[in-house]
Protein backbone atom coordinates (compact mmCIF):
# COMPACT_ATOMS: atom_id res chain seq x y z
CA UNK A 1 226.50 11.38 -146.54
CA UNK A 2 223.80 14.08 -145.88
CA UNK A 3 223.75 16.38 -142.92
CA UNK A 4 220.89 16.20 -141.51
CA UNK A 5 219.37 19.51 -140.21
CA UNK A 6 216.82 20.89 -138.23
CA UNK A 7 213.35 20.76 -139.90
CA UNK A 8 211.95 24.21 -140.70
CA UNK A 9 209.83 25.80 -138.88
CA UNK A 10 211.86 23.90 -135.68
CA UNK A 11 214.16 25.41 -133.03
CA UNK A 12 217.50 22.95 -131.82
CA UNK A 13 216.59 23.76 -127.62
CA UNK A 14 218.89 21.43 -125.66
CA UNK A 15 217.44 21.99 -122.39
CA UNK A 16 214.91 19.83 -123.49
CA UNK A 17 217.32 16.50 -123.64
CA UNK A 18 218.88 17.36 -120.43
CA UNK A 19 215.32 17.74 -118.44
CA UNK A 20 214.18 14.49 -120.10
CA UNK A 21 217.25 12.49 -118.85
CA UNK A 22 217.28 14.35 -115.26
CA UNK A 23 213.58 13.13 -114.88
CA UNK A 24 214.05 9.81 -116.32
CA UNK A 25 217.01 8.88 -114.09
CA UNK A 26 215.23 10.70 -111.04
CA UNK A 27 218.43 12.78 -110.62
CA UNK A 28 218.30 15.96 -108.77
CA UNK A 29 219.87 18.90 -110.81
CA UNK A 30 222.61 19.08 -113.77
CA UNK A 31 225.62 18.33 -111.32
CA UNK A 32 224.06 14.75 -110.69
CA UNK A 33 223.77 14.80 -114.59
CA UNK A 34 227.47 15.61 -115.09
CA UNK A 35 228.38 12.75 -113.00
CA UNK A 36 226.43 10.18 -114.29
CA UNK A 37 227.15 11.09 -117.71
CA UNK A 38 230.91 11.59 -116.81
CA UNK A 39 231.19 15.18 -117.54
CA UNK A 40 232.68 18.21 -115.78
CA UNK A 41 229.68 19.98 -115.10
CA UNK A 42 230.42 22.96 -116.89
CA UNK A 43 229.71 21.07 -120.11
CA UNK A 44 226.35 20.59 -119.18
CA UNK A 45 226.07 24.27 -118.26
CA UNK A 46 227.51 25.23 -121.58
CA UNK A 47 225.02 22.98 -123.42
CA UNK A 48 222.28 24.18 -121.19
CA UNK A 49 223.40 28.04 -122.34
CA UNK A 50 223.16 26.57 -126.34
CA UNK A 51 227.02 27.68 -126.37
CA UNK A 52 228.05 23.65 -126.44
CA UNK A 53 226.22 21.43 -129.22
CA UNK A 54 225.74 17.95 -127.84
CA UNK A 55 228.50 16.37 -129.74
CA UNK A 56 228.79 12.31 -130.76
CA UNK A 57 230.37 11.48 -127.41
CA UNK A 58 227.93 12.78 -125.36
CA UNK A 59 225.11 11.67 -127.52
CA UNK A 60 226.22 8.00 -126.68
CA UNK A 61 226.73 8.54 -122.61
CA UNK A 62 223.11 10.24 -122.86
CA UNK A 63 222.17 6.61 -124.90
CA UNK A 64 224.27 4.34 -122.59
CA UNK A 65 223.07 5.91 -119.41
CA UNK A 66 219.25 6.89 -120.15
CA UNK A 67 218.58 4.22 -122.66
CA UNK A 68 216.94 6.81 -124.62
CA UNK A 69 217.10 5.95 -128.60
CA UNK A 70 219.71 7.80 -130.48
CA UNK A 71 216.72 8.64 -132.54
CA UNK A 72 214.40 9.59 -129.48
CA UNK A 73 217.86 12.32 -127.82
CA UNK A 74 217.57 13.57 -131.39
CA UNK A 75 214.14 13.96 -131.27
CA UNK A 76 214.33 15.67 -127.78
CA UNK A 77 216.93 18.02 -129.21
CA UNK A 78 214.60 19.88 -131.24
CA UNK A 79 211.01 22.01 -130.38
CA UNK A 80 208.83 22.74 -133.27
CA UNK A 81 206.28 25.59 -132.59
CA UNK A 82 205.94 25.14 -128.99
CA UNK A 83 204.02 21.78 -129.78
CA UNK A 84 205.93 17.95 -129.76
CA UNK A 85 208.70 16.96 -130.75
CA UNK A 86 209.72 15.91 -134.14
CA UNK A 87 211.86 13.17 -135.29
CA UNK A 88 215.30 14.59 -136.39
C-alpha cells in the first residue's frame, strides 16, 4: 500500500484542522478541544506546535466528534500556497 504524501507545492499546517473543529463544535479554545476529543491537552498543544502528527487515533475522535470526513480532516491538514485546501 502507497503512502500517501503531501502534494507538492503544499505545506502539512495542523492548526488548520484544529480551528476548523473548534469553530464547528462552537468550543471555546484547545482545552475544550482536548476534552471533547479525550485528550490531555498537551497533545493538542504539541500538534498545534507541528511537534505531534495527528496520528490514526486522533484522526477518528476528530471524525467521531466533528463528523468531518476522514477525507475532508485530511484535506484540512494541508495549505497549498496560501489558497484552499487540497484533497490529500
Amino acid at each position: 500500500m502507497p503512502i500517501r504524501r503531501i502534494p507538492d507545492g503544499a505545506e502539512y499546517d495542523p492548526n488548520r484542522v484544529l480551528d476548523a473543529i473548534i469553530s464547528k463544535l462552537k468550543l471555546k479554545n484547545d482545552a475544550a478541544l482536548s476534552r471533547v476529543l479525550e485528550v490531555a491537552p498537551p497533545v493538542i498543544s504539541k500538534i498545534r506546535h507541528n511537534t505531534l502528527p495527528i496520528g490514526a487515533t486522533i484522526l477518528l475522535r476528530m471524525h467521531e466528534e466533528s463528523e468531518f470526513s476522514i477525507r475532508e480532516l485530511r484535506a484540512l491538514m494541508v495549505r497549498t500556497d496560501g489558497m484552499g485546501a487540497s484533497a490529500a
